[in-house]
C-alpha atoms as a PDB file:
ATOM      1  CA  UNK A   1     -19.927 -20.976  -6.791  1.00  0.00           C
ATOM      2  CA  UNK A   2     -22.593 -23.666  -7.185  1.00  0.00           C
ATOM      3  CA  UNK A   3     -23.623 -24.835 -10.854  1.00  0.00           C
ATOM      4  CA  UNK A   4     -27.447 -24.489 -10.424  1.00  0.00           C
ATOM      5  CA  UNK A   5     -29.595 -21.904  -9.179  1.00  0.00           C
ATOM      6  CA  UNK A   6     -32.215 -22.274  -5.939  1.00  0.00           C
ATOM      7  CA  UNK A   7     -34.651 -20.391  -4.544  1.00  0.00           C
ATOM      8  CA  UNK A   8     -33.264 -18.159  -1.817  1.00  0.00           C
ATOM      9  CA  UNK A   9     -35.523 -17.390   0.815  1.00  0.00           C
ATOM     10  CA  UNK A  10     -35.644 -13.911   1.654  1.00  0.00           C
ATOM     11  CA  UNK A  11     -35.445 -14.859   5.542  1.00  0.00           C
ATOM     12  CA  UNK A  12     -31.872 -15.776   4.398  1.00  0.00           C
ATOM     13  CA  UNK A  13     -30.826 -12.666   3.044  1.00  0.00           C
ATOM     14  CA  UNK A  14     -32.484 -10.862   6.309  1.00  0.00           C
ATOM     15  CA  UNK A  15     -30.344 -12.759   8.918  1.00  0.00           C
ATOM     16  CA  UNK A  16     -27.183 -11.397   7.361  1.00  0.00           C
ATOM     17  CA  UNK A  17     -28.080  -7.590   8.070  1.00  0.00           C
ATOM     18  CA  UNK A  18     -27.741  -6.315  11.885  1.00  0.00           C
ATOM     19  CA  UNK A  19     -30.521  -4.835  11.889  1.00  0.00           C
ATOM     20  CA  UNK A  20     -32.849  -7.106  10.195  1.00  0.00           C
ATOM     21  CA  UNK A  21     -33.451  -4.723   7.064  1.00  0.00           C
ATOM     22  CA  UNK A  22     -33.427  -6.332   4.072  1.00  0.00           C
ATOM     23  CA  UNK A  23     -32.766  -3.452   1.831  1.00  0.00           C
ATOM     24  CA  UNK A  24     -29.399  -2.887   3.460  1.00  0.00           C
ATOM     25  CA  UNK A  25     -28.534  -6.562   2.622  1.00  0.00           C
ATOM     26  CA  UNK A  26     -30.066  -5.557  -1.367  1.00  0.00           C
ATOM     27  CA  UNK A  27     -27.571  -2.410  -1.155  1.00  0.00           C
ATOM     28  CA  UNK A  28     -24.299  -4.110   0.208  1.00  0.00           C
ATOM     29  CA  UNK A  29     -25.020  -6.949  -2.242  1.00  0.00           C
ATOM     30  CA  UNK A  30     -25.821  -4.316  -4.967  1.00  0.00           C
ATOM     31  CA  UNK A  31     -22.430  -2.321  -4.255  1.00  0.00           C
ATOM     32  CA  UNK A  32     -20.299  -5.953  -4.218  1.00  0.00           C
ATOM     33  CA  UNK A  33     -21.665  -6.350  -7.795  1.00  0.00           C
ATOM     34  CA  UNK A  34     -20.451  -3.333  -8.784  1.00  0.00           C
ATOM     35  CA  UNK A  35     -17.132  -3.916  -7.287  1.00  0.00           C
ATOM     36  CA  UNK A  36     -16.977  -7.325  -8.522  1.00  0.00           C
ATOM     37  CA  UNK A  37     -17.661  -6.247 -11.939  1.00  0.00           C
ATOM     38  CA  UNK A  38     -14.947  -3.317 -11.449  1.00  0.00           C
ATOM     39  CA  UNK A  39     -12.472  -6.346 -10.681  1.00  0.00           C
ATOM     40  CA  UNK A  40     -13.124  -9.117 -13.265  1.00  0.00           C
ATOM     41  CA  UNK A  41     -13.327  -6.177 -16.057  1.00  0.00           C
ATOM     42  CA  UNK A  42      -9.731  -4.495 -15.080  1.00  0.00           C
ATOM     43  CA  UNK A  43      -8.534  -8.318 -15.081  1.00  0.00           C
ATOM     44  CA  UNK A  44      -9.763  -8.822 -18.493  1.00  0.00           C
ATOM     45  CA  UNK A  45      -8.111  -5.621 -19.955  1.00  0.00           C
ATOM     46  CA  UNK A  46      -5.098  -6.544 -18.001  1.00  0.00           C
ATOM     47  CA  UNK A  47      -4.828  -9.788 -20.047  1.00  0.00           C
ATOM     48  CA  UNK A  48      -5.771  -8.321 -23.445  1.00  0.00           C
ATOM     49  CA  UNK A  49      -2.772  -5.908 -22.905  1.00  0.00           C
ATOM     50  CA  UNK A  50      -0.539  -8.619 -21.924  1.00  0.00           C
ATOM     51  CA  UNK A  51      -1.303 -10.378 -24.849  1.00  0.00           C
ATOM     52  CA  UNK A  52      -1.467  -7.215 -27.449  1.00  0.00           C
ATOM     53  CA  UNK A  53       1.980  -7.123 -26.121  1.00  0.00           C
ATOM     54  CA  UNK A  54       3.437 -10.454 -27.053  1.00  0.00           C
ATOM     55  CA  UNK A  55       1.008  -9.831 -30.603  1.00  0.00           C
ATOM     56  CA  UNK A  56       3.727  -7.210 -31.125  1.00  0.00           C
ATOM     57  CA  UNK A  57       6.567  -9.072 -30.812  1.00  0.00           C
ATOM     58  CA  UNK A  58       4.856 -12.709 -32.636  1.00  0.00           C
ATOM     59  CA  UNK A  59       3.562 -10.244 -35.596  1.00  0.00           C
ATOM     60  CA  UNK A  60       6.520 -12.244 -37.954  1.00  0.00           C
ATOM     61  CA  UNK A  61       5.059 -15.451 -36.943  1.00  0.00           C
ATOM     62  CA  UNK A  62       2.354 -16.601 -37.821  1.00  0.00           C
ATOM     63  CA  UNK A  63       1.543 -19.521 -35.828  1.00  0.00           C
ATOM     64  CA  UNK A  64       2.571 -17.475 -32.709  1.00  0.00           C
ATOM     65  CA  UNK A  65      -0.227 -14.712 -34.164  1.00  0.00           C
ATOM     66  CA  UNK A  66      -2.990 -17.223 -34.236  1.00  0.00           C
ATOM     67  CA  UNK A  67      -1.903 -18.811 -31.236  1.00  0.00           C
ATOM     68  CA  UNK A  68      -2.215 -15.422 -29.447  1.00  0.00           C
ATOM     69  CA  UNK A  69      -5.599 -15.043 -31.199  1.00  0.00           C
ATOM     70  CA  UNK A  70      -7.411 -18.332 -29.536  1.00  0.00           C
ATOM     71  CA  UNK A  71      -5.724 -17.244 -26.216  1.00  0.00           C
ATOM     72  CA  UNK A  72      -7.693 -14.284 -26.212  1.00  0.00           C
ATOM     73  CA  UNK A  73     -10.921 -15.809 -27.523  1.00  0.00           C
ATOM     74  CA  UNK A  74     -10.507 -18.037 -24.967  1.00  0.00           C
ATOM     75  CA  UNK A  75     -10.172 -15.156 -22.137  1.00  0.00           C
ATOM     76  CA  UNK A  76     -13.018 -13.554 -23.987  1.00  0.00           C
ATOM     77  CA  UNK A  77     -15.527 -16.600 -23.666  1.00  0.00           C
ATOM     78  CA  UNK A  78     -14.130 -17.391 -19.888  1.00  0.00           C
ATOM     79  CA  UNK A  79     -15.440 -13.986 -19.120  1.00  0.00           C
ATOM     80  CA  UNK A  80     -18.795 -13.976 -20.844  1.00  0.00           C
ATOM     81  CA  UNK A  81     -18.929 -17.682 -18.799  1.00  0.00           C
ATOM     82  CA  UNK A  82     -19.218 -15.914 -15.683  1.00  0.00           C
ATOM     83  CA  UNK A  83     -22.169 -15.798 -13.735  1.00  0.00           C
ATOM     84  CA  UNK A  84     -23.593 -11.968 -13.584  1.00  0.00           C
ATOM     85  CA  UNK A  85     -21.614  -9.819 -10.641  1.00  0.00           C
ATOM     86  CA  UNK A  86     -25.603  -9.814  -8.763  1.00  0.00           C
ATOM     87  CA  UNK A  87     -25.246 -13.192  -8.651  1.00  0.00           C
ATOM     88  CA  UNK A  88     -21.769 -14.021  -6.806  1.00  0.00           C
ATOM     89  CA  UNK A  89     -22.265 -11.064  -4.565  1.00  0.00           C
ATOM     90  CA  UNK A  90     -25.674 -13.270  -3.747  1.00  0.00           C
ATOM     91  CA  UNK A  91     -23.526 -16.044  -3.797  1.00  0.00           C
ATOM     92  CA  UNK A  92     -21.266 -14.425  -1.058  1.00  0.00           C
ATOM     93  CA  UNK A  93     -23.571 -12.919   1.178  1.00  0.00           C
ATOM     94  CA  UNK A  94     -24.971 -16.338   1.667  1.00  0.00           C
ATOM     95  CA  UNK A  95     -22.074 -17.842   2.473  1.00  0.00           C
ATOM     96  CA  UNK A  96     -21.921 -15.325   5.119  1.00  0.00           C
ATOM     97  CA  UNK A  97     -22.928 -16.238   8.505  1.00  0.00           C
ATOM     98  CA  UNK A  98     -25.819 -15.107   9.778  1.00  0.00           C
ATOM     99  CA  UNK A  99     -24.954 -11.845  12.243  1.00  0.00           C
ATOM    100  CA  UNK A 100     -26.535 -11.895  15.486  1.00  0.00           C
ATOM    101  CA  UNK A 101     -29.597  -8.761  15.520  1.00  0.00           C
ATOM    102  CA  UNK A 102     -27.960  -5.103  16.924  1.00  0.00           C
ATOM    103  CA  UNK A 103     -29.609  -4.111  20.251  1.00  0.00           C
ATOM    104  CA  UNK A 104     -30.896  -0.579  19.959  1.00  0.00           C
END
């Protein structure tokens, strides 16, 4: 996903919808964010569990304990690094290739 943010022209977004409707293109992007979103938040909780785990076994030691504890502040700030879910699902869609218009 690119570093800095551009303009997008909205003729852009229109190409990738069938039937030329831009608020279809707003509503699958709008439903990718939400899945994306579902995704990287059941891959964070995966990891904090994985590493609760292995806090339950290191509890004796306590280099292993703080060791544990910057791995998951560093999950932590990875995921608030992100860019938003709207914006890779923007991303996506205009990586897409434009589809050709539906004949009625």
């Amino acid at each position: 996903m690119p570093q800095e943010i551009e303009a997008v022209s909205i003729q852009a977004l229109i190409e990738r919808s069938p039937r030329r409707n831009l608020y279809e293109v707003v509503v699958a992007m709008s439903r990718r964010a939400e899945q994306i979103l579902t995704e990287l938040t059941q891959e964070l909780r995966d990891k904090l569990n994985e590493l609760n785990k292995y806090e339950e076994v290191a509890i004796r030691d306590p280099k292993q304990v703080e060791m544990l504890r910057e791995e998951t502040q560093n999950w932590v700030r990875l995921y608030r690094s992100l860019p938003k879910p709207s914006l890779i699902a923007l991303w996506e869609k205009l990586e897409e290739p434009p589809v050709p218009p539906a004949t009625p």
